[in-house]
Protein backbone atom coordinates (compact mmCIF):
# COMPACT_ATOMS: atom_id res chain seq x y z
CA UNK A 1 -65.96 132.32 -121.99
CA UNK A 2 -65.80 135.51 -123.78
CA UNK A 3 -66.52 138.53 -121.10
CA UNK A 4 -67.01 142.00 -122.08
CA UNK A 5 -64.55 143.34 -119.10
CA UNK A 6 -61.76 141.12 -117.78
CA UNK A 7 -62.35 139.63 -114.44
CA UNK A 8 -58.97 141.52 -113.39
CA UNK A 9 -60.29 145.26 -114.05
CA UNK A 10 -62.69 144.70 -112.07
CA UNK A 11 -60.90 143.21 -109.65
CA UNK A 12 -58.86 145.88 -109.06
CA UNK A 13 -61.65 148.26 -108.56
CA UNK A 14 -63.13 146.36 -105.47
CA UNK A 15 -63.12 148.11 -102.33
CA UNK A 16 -63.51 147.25 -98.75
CA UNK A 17 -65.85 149.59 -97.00
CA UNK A 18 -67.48 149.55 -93.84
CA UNK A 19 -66.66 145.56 -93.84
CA UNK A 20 -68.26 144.73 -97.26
CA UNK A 21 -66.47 144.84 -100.49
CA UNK A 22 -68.19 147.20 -102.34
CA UNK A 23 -67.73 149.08 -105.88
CA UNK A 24 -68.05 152.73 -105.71
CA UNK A 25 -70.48 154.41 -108.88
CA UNK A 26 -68.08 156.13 -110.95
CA UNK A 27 -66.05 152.66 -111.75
CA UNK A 28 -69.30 151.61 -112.39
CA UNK A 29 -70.90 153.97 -114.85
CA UNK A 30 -67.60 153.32 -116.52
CA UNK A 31 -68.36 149.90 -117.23
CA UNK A 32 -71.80 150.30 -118.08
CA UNK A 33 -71.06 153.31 -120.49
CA UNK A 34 -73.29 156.04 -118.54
CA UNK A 35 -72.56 158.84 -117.13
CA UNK A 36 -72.12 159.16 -113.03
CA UNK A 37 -74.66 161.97 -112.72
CA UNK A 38 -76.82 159.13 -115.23
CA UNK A 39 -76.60 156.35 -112.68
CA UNK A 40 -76.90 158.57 -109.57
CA UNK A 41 -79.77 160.11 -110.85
CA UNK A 42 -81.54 155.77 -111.90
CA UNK A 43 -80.15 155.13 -107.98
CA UNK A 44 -82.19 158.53 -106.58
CA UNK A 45 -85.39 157.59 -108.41
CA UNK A 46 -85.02 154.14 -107.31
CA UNK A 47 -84.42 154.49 -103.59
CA UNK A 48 -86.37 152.06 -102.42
CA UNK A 49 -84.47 148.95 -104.60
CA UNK A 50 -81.33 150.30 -102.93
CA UNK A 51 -81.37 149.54 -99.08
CA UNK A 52 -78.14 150.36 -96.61
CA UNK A 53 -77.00 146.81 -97.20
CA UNK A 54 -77.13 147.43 -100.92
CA UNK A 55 -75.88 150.77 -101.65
CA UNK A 56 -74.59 153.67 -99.34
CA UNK A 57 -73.05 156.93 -100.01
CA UNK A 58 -69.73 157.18 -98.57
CA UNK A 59 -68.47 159.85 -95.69
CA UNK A 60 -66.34 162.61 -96.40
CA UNK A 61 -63.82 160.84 -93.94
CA UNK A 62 -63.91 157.88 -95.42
CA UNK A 63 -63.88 159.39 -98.75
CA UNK A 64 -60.81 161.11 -97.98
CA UNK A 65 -58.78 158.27 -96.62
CA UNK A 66 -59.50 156.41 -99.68
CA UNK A 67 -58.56 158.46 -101.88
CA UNK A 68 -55.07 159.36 -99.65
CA UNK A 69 -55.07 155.37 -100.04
CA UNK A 70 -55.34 154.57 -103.50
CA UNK A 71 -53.38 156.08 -106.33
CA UNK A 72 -55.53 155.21 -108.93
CA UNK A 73 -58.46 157.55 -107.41
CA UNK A 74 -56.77 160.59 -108.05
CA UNK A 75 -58.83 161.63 -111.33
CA UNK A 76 -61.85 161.40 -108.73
CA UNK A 77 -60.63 163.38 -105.82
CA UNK A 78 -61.52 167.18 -106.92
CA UNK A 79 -65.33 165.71 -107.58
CA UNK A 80 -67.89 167.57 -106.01
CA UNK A 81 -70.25 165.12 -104.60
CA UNK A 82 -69.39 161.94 -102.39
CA UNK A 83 -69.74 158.47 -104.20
CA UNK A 84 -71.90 155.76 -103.51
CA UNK A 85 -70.68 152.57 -102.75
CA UNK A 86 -72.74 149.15 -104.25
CA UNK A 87 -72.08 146.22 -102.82
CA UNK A 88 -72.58 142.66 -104.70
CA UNK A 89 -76.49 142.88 -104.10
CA UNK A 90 -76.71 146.37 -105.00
CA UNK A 91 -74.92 145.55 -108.45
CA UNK A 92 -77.29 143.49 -109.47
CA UNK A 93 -79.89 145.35 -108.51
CA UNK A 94 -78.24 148.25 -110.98
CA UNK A 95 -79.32 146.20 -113.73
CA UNK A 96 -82.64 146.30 -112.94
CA UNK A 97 -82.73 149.99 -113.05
CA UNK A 98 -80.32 150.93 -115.85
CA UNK A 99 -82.58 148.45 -118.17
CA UNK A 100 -80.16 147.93 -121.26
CA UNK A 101 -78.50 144.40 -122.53
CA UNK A 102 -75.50 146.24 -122.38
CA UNK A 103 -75.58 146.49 -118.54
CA UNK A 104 -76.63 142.84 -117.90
CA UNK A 105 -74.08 141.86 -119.44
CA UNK A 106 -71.39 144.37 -117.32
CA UNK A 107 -73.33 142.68 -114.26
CA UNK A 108 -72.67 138.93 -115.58
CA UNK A 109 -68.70 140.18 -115.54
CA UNK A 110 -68.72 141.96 -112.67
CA UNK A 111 -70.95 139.27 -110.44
CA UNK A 112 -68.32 136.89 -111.75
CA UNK A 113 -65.27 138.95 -110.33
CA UNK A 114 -67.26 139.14 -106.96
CA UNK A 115 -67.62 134.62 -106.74
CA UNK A 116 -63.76 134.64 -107.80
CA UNK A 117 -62.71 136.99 -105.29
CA UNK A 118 -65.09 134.80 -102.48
CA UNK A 119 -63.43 131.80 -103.69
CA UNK A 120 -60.03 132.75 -103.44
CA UNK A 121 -60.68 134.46 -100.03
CA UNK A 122 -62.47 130.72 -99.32
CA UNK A 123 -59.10 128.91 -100.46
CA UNK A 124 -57.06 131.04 -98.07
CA UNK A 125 -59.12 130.58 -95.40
CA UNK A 126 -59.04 126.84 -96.02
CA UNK A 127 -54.77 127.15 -95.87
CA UNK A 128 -54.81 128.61 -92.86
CA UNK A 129 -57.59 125.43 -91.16
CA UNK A 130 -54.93 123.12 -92.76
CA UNK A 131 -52.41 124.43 -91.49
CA UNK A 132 -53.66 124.69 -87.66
CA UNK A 133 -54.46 120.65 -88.36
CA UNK A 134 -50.98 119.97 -88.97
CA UNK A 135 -49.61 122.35 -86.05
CA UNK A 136 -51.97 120.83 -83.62
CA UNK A 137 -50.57 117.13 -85.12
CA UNK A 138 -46.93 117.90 -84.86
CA UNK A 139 -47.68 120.36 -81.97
CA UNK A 140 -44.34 121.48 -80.57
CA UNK A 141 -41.89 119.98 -83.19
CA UNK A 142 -42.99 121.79 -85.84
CA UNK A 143 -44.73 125.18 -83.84
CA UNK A 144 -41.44 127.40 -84.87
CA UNK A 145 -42.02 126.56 -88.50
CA UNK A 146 -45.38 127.42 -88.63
CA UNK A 147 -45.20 130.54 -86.35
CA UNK A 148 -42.70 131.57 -89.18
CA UNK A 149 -44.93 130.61 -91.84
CA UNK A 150 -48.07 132.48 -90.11
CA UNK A 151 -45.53 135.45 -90.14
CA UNK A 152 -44.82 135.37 -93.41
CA UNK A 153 -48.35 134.98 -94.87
CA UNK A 154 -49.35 137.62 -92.43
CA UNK A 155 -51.53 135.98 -90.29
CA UNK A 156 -49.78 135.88 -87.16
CA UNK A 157 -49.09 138.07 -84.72
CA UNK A 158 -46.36 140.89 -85.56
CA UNK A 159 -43.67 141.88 -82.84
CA UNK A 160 -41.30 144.17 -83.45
CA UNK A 161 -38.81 142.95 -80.96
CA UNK A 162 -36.52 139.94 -80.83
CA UNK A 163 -37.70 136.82 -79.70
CA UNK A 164 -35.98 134.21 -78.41
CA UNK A 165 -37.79 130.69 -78.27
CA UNK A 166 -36.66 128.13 -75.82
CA UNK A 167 -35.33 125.78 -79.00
CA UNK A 168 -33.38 128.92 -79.30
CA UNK A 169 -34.78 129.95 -82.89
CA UNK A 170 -34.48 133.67 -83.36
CA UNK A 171 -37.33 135.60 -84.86
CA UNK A 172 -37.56 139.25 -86.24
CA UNK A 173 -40.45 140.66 -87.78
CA UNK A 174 -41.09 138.35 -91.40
CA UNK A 175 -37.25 136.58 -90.64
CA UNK A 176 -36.60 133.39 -88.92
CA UNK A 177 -33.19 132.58 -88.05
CA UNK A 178 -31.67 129.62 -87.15
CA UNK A 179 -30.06 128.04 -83.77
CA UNK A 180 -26.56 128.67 -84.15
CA UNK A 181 -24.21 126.37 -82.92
CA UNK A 182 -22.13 127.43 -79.81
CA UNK A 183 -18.77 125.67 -79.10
């Protein structure tokens, strides 16, 4: 499979937003080889192919904390307008408007990235059902292993404190010691 734009790049320029994982325009135009103002100006004149649930133009809050989040935005941060934010609908709805082989191809790549990144959200999602099957089958032999697992993979919950468990295993934040023996 020969792709225009590796499945990585455009992994890396996946947001989450408002609870959808979005890409905001100015990655975009880059990929498609347009100008922002360009594909701003398709998106405007198209407003009616580009519903909330497709596209939506970020806050100046949430601009901001992005941008205090992510390194790689800092190019971006003096721009004078807010960017829009397209999520996987809205993406291939850009094709549509932009009208060029170039950019169905871009969408091919980029609708690609967004099935990878579902299925490897799907596989961890299916680690963590596993491994609730095998906790609930070797319930409390096995719980301080996989409450120190769950910490690790960052899916449990996170205490700061010491805990002591009544197997007297020792946890502390993403550590698990073990019983020492007492003469």
């Amino acid at each position: 499979m020969n792709e225009i734009v590796s499945t990585k790049e455009i992994l890396s320029q996946i947001f989450y937003i408002r609870g959808q994982k979005v890409m905001l325009d100015f990655h975009l135009a880059a990929l498609y080889g347009v100008e922002t103002r360009a594909l701003k100006q398709q998106v405007r004149r198209n407003s009616d192919r580009f519903p909330e649930d497709f596209m939506f133009e970020l806050s100046k809050s949430e601009w901001t904390e992005l941008i205090t989040n992510c390194d790689n935005l800092g190019a971006y941060k003096f721009s004078p307008s807010l960017p829009f934010a397209f999520t996987e609908h809205g993406i291939a709805m850009l094709s549509s408007v932009l009208n060029s082989s170039h950019s169905v191809s871009i969408n091919i790549s980029i609708i690609r990235a967004f099935i990878k990144m579902r299925n490897l959200l799907n596989e961890n999602n299916e680690l963590k059902i596993r491994l609730d099957e095998l906790e609930t089958k070797y319930d409390r032999q096995f719980k301080i292993i996989f409450d120190a697992i769950r910490r690790l993979i960052g899916t449990g919950k996170k205490e700061n404190k010491p805990i002591v468990s009544s197997d007297n295993y020792f946890y502390r934040q993403r550590q698990l010691f073990l019983p020492v023996e007492v003469a």
